[in-house]
Protein backbone atom coordinates (compact mmCIF):
# COMPACT_ATOMS: atom_id res chain seq x y z
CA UNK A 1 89.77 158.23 150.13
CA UNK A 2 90.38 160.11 147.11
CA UNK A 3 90.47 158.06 143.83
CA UNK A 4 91.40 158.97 140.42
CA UNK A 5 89.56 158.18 136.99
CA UNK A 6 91.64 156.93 133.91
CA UNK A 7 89.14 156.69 130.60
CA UNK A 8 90.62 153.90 128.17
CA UNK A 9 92.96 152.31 130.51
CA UNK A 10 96.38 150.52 129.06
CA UNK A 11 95.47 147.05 128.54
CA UNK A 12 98.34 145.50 131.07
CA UNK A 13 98.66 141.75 131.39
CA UNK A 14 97.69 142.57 135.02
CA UNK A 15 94.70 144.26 134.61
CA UNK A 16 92.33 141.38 133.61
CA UNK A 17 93.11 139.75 137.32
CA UNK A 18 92.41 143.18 139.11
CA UNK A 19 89.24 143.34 137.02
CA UNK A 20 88.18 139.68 137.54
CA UNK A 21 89.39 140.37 141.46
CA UNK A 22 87.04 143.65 141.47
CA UNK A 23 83.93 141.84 139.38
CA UNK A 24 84.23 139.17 142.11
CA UNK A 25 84.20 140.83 145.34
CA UNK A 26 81.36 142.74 143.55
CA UNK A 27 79.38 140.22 142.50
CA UNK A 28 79.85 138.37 146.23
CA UNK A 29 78.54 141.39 147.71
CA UNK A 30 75.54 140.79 145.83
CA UNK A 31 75.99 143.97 143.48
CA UNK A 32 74.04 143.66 140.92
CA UNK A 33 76.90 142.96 137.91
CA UNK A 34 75.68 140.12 136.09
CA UNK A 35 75.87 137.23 138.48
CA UNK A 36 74.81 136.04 142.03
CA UNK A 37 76.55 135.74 145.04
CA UNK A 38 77.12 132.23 144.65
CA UNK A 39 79.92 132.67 141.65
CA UNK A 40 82.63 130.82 141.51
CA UNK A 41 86.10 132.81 140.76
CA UNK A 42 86.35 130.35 137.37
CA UNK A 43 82.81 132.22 136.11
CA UNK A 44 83.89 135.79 136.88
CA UNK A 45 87.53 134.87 134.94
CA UNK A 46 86.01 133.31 131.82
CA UNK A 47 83.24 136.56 131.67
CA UNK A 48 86.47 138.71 131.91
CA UNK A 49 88.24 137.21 129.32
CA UNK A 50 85.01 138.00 127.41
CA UNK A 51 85.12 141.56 128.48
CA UNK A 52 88.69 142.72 128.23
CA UNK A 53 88.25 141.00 124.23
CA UNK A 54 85.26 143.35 123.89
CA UNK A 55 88.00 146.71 124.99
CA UNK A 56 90.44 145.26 123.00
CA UNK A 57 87.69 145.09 119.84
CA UNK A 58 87.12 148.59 120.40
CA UNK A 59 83.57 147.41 120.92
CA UNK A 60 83.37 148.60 124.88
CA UNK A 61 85.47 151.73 126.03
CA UNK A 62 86.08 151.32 129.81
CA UNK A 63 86.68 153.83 132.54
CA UNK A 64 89.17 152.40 135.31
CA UNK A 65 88.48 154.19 138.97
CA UNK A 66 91.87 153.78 140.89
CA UNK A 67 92.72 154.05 144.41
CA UNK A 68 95.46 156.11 146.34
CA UNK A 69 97.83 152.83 146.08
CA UNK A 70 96.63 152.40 142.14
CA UNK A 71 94.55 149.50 142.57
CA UNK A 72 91.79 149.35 140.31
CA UNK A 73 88.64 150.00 143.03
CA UNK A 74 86.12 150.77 140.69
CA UNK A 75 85.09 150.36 136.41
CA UNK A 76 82.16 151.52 133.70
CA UNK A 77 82.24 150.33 130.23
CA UNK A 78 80.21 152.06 127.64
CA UNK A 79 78.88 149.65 124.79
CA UNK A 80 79.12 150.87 121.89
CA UNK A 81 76.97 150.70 118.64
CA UNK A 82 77.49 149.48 115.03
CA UNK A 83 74.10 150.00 113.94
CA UNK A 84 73.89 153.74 112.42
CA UNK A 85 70.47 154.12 113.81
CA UNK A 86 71.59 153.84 117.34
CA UNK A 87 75.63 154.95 116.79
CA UNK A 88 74.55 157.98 119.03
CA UNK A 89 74.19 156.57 122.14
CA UNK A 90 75.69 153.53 124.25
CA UNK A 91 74.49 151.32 126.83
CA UNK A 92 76.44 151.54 130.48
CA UNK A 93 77.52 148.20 131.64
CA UNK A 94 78.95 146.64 134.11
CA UNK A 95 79.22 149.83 136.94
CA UNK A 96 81.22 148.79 139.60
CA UNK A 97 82.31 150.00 143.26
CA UNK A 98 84.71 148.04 145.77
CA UNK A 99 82.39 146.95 148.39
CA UNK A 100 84.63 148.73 150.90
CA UNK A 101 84.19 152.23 149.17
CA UNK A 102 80.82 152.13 148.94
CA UNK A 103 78.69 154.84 150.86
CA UNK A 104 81.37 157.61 150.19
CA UNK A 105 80.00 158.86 147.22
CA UNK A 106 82.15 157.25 144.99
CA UNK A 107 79.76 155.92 143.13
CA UNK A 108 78.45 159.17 142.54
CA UNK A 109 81.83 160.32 141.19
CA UNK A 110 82.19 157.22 139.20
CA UNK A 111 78.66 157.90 137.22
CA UNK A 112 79.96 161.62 136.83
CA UNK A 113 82.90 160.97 135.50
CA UNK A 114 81.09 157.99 133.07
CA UNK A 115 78.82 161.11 132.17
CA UNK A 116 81.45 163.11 131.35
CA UNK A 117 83.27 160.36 129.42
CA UNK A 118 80.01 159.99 126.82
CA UNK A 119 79.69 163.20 126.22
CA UNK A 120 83.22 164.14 125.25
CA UNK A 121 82.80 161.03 122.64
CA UNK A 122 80.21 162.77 121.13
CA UNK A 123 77.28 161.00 122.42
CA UNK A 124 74.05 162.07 122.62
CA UNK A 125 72.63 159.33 125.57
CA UNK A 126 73.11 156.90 127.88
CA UNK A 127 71.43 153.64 128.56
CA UNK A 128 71.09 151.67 131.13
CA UNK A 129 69.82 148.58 132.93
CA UNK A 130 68.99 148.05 136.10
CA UNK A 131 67.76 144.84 138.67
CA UNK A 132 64.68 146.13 140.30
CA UNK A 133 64.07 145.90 144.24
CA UNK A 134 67.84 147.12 144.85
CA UNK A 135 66.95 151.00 145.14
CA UNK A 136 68.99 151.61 141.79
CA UNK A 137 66.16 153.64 140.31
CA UNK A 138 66.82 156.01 143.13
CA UNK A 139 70.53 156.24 142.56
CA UNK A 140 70.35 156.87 138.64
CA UNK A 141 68.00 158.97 139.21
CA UNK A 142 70.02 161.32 141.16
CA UNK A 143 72.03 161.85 138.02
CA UNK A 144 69.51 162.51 135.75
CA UNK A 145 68.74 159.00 134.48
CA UNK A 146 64.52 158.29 134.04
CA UNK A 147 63.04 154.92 133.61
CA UNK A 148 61.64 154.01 130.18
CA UNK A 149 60.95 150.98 130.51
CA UNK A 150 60.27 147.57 133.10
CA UNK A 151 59.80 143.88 132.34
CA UNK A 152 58.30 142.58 135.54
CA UNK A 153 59.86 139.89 136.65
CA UNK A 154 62.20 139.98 133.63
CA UNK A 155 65.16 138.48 135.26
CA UNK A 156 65.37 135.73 137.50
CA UNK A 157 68.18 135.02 139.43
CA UNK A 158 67.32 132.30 141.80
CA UNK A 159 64.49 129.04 141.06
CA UNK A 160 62.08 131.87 143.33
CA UNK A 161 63.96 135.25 143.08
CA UNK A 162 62.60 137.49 140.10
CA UNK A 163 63.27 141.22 139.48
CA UNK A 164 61.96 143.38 137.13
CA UNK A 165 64.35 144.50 134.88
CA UNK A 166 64.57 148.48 134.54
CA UNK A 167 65.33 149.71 131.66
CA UNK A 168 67.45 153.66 132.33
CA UNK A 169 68.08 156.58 129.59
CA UNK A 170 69.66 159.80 130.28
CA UNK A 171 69.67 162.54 127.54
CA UNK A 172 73.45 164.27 127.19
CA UNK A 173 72.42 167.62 125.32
């Protein structure tokens, strides 16, 4: 399956429920997009509430990855900065796959095109973050992204589940 990449998508009235849609089936796959697989649909719709406000603010720019039938299958968001000392880079949020394209490369494609995206803004890096134990170091990697950074045990999603959290960078020039 072929699927196309629109940077800045329109703001539609319906594209808050395919994001919150997306950001659950995610997040109940146990991707690793902010919450657990216990999350209620209420959680995921009052984060993307939060979200969409953030595009709207100009704060975020988002990059929509659409399906053949122009569903919204997969997103990025690039945070951006206010601060002039760090105005040159952003920090890549919320990277997100359909659990049923997953495997294909998409992702890949996705991260490419979220590359590309950056660096025709005029940015200089990108930042991530990453859950440790979830072989993400590996897939970043592949495009170029090193680890800077690691807080063991930094993030704790469960009373007895703690990651380290991974902290990404990838140089644009």
């Amino acid at each position: 399956m072929a699927l196309t990449f629109q940077r800045d998508p329109q703001l539609t009235p319906e594209l808050p429920g395919e994001f919150a849609r997306l950001w659950y089936d995610v997040s109940r796959a146990g991707g690793s997009v902010g919450f657990v697989e216990s999350v209620t649909e209420d959680e995921v719709r009052a984060a993307t509430e939060v979200q969409v406000a953030r595009v709207a603010a100009g704060e975020h720019r988002m990059l929509g990855a659409y399906d053949a039938e122009g569903r919204l299958a997969g997103t990025t968001f690039l945070r951006l900065h206010t601060d002039f000392k760090t105005r040159h880079w952003a920090m890549v949020v919320l990277v997100m796959l359909d659990p049923a394209l997953q495997g294909g490369g998409h992702g890949l494609r996705l991260m490419r095109e979220t590359v590309g995206m950056a660096r025709d803004a005029g940015l200089e890096a990108l930042r991530l973050e990453v859950r440790g134990g979830m072989g993400l170091e590996e897939f970043y990697g592949r495009l170029g992204f090193k680890e800077v950074g690691r807080v063991p045990g930094g993030l704790r999603l469960a009373a007895d589940d703690y990651r380290d959290d991974v902290q990404m960078w990838l140089p644009l020039n």
